[in-house]
N, C-alpha and C. Protein backbone atom coordinates (compact mmCIF):
# COMPACT_ATOMS: atom_id res chain seq x y z
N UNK A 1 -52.98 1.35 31.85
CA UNK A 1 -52.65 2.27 32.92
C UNK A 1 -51.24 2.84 32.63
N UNK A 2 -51.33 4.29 32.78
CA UNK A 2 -49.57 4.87 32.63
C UNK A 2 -49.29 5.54 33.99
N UNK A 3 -47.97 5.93 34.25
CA UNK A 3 -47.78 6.18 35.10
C UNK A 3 -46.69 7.36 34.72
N UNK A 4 -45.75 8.38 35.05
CA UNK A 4 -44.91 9.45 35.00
C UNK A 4 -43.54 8.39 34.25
N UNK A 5 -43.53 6.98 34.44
CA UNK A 5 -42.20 6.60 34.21
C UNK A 5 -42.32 6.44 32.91
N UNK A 6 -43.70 6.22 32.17
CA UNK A 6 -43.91 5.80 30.19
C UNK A 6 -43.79 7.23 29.94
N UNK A 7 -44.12 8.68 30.33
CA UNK A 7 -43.76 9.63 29.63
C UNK A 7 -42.29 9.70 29.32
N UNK A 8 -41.46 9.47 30.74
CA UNK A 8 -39.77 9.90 30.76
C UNK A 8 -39.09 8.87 29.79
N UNK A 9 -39.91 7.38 29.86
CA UNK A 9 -38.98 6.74 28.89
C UNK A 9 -39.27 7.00 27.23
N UNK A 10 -40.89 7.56 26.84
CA UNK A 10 -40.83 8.09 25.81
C UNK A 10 -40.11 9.07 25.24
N UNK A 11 -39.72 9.99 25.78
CA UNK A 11 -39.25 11.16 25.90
C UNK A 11 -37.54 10.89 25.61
N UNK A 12 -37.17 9.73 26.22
CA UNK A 12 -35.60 9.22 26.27
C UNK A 12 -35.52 8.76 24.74
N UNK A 13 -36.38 8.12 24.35
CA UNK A 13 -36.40 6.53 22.98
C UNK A 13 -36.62 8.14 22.31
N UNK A 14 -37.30 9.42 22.09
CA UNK A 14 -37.36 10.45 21.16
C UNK A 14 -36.05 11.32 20.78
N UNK A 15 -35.37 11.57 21.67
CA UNK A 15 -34.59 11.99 21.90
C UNK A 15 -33.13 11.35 21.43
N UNK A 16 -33.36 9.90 22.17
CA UNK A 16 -31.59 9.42 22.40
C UNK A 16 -32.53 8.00 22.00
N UNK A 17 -32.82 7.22 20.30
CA UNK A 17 -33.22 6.23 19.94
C UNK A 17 -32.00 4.94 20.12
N UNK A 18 -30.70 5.43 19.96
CA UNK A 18 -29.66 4.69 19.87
C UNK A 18 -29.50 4.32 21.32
N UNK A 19 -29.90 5.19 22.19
CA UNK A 19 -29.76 4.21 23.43
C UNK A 19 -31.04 3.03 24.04
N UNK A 20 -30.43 2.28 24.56
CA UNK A 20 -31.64 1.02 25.05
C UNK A 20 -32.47 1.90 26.13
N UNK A 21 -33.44 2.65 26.57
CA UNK A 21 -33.50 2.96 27.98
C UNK A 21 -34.55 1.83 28.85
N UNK A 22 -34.56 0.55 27.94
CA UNK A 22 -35.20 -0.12 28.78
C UNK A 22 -35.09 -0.62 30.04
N UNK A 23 -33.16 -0.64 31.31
CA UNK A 23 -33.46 -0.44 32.44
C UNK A 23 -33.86 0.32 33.15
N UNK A 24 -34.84 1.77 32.55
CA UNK A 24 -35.08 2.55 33.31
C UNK A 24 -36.43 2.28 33.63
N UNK A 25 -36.87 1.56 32.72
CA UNK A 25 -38.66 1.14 32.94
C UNK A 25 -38.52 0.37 34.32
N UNK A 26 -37.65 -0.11 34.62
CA UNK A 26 -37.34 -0.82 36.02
C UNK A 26 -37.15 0.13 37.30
N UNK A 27 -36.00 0.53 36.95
CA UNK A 27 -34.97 1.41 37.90
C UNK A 27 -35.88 2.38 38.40
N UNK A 28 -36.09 2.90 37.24
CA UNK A 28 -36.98 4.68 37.75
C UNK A 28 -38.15 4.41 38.22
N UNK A 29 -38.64 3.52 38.04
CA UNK A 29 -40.41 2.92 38.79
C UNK A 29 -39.70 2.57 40.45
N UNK A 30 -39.10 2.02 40.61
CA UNK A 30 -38.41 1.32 41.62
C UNK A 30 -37.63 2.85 42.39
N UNK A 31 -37.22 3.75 41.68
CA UNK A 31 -36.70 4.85 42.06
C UNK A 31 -37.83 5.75 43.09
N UNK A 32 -38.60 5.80 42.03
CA UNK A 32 -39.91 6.47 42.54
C UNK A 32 -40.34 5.45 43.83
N UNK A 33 -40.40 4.82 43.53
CA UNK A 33 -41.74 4.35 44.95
C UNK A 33 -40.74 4.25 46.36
N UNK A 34 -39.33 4.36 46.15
CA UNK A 34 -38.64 4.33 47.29
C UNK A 34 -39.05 5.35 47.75
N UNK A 35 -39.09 6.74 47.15
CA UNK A 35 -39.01 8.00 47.71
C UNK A 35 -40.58 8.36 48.09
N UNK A 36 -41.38 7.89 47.57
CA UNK A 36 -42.75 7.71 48.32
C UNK A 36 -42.34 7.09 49.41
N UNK A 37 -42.53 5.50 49.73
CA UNK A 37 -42.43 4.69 51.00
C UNK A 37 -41.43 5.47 51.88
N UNK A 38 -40.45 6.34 51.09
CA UNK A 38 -39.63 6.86 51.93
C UNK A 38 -40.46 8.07 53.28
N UNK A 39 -41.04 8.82 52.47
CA UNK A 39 -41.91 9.95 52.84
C UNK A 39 -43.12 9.10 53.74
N UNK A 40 -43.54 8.73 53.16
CA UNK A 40 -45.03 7.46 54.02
C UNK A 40 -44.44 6.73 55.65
N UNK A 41 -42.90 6.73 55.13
CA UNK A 41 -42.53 5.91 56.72
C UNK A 41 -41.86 7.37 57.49
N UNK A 42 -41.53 8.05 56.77
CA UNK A 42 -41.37 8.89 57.88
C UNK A 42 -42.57 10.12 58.46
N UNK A 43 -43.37 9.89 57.54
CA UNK A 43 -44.81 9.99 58.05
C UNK A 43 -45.17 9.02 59.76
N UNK A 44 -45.01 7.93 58.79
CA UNK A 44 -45.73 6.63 60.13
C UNK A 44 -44.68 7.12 61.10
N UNK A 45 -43.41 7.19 61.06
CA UNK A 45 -42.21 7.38 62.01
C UNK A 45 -42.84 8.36 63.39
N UNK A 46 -43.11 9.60 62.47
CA UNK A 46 -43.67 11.17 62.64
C UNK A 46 -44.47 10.88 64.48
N UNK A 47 -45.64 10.19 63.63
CA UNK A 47 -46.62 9.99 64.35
C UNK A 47 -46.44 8.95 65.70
N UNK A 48 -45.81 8.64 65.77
CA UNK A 48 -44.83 7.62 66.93
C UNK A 48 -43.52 7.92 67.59
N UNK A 49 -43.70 9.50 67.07
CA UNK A 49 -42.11 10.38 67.69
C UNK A 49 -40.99 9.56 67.63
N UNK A 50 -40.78 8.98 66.57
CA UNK A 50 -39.50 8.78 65.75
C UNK A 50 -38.74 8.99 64.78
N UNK A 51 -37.69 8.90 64.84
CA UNK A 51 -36.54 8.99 63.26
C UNK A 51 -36.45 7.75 63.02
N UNK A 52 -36.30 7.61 61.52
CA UNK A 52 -36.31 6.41 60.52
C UNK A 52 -35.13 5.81 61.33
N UNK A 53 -34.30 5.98 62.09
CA UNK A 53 -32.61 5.39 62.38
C UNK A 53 -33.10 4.55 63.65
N UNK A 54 -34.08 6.10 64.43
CA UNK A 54 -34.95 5.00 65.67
C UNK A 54 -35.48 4.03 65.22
N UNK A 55 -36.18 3.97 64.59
CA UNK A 55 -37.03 2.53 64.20
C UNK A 55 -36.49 1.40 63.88
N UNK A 56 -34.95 1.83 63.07
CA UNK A 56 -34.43 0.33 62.47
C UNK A 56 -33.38 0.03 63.94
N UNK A 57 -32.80 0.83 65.01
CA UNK A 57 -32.65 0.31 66.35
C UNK A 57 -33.10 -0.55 67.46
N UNK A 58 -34.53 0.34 67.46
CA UNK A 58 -35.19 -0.57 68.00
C UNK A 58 -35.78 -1.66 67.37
N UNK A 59 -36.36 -2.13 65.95
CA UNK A 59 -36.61 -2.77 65.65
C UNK A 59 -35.63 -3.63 65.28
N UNK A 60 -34.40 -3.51 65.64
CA UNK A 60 -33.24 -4.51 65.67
C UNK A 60 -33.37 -5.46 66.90
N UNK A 61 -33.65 -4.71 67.81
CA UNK A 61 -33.89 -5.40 68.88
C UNK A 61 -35.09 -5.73 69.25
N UNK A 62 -35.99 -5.35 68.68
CA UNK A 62 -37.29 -6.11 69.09
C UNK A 62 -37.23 -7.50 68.25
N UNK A 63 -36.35 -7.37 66.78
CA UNK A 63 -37.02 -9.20 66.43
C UNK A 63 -35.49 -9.73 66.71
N UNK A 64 -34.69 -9.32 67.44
CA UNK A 64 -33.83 -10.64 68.34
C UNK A 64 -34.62 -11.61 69.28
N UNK A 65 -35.47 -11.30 69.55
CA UNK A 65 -36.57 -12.26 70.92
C UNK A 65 -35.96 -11.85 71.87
N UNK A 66 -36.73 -11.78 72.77
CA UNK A 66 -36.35 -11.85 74.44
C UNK A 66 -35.26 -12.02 74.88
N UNK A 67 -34.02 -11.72 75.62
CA UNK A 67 -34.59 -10.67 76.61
C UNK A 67 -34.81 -8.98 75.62
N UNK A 68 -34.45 -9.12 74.42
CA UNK A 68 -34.68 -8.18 73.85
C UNK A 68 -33.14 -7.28 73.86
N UNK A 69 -32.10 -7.69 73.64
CA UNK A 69 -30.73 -7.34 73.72
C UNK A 69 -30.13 -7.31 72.62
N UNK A 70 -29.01 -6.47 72.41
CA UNK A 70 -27.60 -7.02 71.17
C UNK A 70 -26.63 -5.82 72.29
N UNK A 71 -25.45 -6.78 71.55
CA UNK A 71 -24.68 -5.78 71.74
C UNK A 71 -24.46 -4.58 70.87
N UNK A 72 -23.92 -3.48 71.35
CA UNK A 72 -23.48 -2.16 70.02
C UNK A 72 -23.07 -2.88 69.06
N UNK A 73 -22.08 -3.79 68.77
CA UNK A 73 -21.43 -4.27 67.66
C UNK A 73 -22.13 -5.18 66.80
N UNK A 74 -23.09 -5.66 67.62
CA UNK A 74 -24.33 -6.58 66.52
C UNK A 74 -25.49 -5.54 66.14
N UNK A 75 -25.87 -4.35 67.12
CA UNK A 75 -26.22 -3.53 66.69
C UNK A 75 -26.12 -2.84 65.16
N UNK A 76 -24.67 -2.09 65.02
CA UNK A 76 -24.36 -1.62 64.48
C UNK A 76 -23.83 -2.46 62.78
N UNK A 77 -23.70 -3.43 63.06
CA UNK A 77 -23.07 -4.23 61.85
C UNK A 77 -24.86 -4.61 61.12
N UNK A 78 -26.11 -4.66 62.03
CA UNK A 78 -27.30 -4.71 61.30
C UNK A 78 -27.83 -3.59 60.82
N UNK A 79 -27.46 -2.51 61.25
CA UNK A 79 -27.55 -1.36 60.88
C UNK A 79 -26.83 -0.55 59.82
N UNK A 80 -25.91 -0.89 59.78
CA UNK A 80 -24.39 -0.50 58.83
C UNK A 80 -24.07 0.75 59.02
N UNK A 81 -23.79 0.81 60.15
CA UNK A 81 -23.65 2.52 60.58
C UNK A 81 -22.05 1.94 61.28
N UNK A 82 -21.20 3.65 61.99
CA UNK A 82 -19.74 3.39 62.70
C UNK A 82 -20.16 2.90 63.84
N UNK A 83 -19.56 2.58 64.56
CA UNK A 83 -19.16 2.59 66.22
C UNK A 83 -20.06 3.87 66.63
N UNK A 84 -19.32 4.90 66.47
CA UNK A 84 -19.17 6.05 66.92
C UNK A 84 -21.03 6.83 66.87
N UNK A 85 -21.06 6.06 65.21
CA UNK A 85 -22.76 6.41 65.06
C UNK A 85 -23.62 5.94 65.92
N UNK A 86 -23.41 4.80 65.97
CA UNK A 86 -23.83 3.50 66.82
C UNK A 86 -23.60 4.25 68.88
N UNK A 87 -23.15 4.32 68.78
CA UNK A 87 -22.66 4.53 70.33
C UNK A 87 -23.58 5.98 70.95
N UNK A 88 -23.86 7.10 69.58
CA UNK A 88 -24.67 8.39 69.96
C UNK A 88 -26.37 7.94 69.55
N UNK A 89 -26.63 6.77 68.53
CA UNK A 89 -27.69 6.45 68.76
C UNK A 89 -28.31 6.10 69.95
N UNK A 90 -27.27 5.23 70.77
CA UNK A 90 -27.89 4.41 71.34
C UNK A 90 -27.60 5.26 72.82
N UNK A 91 -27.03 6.61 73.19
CA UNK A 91 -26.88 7.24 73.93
C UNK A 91 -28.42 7.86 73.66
N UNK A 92 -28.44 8.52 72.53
CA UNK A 92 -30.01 9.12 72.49
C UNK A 92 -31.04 8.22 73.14
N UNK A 93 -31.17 7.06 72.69
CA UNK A 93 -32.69 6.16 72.53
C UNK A 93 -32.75 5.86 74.24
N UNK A 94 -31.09 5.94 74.69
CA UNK A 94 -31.06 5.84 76.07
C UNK A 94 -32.05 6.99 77.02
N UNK A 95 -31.33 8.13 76.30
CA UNK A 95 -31.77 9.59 77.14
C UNK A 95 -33.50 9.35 77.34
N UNK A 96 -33.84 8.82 75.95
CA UNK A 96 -35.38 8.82 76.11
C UNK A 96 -36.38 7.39 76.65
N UNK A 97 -35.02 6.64 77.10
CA UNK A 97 -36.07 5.74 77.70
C UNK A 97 -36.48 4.61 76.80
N UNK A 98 -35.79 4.46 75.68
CA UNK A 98 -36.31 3.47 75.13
C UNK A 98 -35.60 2.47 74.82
N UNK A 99 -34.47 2.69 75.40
CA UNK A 99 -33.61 1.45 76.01
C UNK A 99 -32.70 1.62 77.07
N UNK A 100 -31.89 0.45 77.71
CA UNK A 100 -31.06 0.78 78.75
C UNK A 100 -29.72 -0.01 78.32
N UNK A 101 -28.69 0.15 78.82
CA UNK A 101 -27.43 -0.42 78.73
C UNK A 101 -27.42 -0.84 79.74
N UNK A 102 -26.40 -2.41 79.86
CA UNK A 102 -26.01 -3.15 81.32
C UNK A 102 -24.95 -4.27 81.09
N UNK A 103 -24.77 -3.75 81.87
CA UNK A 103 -23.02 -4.99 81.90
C UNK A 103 -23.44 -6.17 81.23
N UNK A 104 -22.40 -6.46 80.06
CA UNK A 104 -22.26 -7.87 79.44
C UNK A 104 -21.47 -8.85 80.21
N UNK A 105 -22.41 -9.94 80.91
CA UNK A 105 -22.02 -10.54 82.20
C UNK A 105 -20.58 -11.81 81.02
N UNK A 106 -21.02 -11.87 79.99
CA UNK A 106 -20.12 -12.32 79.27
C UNK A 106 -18.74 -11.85 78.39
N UNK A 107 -18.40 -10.47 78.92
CA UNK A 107 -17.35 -9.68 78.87
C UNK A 107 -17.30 -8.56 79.46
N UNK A 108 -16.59 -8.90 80.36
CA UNK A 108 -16.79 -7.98 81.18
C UNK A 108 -16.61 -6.08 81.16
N UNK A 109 -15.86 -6.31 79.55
CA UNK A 109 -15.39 -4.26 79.44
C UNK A 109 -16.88 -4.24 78.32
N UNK A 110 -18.12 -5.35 78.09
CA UNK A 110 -19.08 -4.77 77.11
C UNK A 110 -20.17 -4.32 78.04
N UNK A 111 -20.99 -3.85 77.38
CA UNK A 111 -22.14 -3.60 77.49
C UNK A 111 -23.38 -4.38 76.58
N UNK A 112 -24.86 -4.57 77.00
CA UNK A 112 -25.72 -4.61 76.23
C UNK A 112 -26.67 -3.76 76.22
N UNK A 113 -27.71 -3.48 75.31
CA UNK A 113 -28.46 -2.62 74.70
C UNK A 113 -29.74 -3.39 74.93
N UNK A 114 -30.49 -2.85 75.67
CA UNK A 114 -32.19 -3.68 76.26
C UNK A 114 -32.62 -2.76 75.70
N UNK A 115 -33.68 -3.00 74.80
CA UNK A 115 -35.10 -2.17 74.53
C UNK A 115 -36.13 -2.63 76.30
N UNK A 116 -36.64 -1.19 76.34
CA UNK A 116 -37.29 -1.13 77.69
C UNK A 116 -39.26 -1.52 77.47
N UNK A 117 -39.48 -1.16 78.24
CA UNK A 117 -41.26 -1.39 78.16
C UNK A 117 -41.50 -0.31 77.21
N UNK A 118 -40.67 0.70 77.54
CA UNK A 118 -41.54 1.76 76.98
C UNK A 118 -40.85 1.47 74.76
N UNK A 119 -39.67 0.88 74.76
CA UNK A 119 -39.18 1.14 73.57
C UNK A 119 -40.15 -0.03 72.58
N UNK A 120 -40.48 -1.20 73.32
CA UNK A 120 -40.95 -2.38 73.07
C UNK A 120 -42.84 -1.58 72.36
N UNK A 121 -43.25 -0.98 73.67
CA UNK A 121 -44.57 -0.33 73.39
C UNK A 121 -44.34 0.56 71.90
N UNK A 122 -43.67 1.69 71.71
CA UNK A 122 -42.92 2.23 70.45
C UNK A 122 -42.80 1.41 69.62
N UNK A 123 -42.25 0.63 69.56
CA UNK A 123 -41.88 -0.01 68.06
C UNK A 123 -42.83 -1.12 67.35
N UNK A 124 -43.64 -1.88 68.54
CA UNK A 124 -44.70 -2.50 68.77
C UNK A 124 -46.07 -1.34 67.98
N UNK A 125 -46.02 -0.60 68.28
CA UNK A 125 -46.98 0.68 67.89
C UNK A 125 -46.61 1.37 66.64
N UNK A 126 -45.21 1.67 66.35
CA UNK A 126 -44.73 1.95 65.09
C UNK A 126 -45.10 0.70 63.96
N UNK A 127 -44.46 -0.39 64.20
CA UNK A 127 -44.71 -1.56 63.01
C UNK A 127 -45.88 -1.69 62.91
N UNK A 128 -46.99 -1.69 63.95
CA UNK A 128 -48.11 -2.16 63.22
C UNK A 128 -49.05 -0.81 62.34
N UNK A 129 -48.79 0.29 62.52
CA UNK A 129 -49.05 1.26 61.61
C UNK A 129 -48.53 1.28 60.24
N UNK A 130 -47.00 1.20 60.37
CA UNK A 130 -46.45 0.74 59.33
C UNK A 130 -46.67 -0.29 58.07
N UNK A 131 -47.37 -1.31 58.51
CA UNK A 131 -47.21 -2.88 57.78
C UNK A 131 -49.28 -1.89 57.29
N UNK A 132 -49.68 -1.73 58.20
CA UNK A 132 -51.15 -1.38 57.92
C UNK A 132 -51.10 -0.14 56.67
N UNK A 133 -50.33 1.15 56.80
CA UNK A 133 -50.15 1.67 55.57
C UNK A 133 -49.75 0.61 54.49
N UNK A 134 -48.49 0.34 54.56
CA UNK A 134 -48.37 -0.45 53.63
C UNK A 134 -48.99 -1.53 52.71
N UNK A 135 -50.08 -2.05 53.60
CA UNK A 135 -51.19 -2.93 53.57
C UNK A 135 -51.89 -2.61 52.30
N UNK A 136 -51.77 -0.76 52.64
CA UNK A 136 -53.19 -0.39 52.12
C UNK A 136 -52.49 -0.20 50.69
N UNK A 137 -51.25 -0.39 50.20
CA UNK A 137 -50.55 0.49 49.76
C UNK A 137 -51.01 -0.83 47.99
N UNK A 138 -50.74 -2.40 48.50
CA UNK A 138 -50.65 -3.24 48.32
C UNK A 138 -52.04 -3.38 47.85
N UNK A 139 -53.13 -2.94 48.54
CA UNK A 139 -54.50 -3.55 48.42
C UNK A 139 -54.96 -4.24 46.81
N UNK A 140 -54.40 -2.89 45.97
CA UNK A 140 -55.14 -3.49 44.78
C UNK A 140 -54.74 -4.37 43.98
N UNK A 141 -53.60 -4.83 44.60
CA UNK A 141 -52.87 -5.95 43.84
C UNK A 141 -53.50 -7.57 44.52
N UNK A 142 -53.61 -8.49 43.70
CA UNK A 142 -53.78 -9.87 43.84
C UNK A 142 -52.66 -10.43 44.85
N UNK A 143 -53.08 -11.03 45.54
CA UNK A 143 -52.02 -11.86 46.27
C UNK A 143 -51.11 -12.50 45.38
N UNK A 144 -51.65 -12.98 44.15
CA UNK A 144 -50.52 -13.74 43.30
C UNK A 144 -49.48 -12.85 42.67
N UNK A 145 -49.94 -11.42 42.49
CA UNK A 145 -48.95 -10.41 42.11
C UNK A 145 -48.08 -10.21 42.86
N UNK A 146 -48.73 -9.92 44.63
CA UNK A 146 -47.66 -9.78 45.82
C UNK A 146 -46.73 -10.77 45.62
N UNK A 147 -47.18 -11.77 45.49
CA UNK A 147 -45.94 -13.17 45.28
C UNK A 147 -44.84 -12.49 44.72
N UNK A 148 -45.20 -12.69 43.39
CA UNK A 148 -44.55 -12.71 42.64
C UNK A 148 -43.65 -11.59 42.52
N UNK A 149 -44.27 -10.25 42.76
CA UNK A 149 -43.24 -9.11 42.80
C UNK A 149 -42.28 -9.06 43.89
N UNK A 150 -42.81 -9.72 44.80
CA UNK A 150 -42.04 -10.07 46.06
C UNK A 150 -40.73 -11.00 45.46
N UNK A 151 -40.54 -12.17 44.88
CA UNK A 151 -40.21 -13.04 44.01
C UNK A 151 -39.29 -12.40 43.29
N UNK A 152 -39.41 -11.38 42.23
CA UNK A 152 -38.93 -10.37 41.32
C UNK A 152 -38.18 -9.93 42.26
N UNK A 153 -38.49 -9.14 42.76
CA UNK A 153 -37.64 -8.03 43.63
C UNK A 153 -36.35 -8.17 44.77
N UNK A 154 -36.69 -9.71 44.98
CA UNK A 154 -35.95 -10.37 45.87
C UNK A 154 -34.68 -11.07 44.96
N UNK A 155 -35.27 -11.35 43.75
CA UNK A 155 -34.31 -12.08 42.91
C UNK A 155 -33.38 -10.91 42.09
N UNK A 156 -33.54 -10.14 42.22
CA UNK A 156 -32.83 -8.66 41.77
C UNK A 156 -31.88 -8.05 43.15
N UNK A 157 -32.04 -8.02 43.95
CA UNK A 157 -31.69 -7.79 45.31
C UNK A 157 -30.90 -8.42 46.09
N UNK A 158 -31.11 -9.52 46.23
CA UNK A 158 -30.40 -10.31 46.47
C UNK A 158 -28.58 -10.52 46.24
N UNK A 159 -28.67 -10.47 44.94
CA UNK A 159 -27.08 -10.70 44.46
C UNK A 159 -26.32 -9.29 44.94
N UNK A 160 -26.97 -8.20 45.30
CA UNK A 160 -26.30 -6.71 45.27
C UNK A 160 -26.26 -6.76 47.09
N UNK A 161 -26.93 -7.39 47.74
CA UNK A 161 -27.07 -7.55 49.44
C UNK A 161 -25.36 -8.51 49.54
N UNK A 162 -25.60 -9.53 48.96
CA UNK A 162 -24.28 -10.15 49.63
C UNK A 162 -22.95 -9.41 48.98
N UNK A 163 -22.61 -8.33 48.22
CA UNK A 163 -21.80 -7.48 47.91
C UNK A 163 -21.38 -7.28 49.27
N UNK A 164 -19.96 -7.10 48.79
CA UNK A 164 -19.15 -5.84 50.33
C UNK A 164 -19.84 -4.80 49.95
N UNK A 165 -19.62 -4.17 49.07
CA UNK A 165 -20.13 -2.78 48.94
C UNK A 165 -21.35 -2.22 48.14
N UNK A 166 -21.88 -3.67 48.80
CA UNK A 166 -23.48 -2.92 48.27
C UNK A 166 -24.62 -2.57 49.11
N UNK A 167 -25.53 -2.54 48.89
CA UNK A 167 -26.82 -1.21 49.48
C UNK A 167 -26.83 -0.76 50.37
N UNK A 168 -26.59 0.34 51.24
CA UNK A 168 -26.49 0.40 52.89
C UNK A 168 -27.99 0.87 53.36
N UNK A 169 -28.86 0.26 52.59
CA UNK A 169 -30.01 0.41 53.48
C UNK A 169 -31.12 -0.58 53.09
């Protein structure tokens, strides 16, 4: 089986032999399918009248558990966005109802951030479309492949996540 990434790296080794381009057989496969899944979730997003920024908000707060809260600042530090970003998100998601703000009975100048019935129903309705594309996305692979690429990908990832200044998404 070939795919667009064995033409580009042939094309590299013809061209430029003195260079290795063997991290690109990685990188650029891995390049590509972001920008698919990228397009596919804001597809799924689409269809659930959301932005990709909504989804990782509320879905910040949907897997805290019950009462279904953070503050902006735990918000925002899972998100890796400013204050300031953080503060007009969560003014929007407000406007529409899909969460509410209310006195942080444990400081009294904060606030917290509740996902509502209706944000819970949304994101509840977004993920499981989501995980189901994706599902399908996965199908033809063996569970032992899922492992394992799961495995791979995590063990590559990993070391660049606990960076200060690595991946912001």
């Amino acid at each position: 089986m070939r795919d667009e990434v064995d033409g580009l790296i042939e094309a590299w080794r013809a061209e430029r032999p003195d260079v290795d381009v063997t991290p690109l057989e990685v990188f650029s496969r891995v390049s590509r399918l972001a920008r698919h899944l990228d397009r596919a979730r804001r597809t799924v997003f689409t269809e659930h009248s959301l932005e990709p920024w909504e989804f990782d908000v509320l879905a910040e707060l949907r897997r805290s558990g019950p009462p279904y809260e953070l503050s902006p600042g735990r918000l925002l530090r899972a998100t890796l966005v400013t204050s300031g970003t953080m503060t007009n998100r969560v003014d929007r998601l407000a406007a529409a109802g899909l969460v509410r703000r209310r006195p942080d009975p444990a400081d009294k100048r904060g606030v917290l951030v509740r996902l509502t019935e209706q944000g819970t129903e949304r994101i509840d309705a977004a993920l499981a479309s989501l995980v189901r594309y994706e599902e399908s996305l996965l199908e033809p692979m063996p569970d032992e492949d899922r492992a394992r690429l799961a495995s791979l990908l995590r063990s590559l990832l990993a070391p660049l996540d606990r960076e200060p200044s690595g991946p912001q998404s």
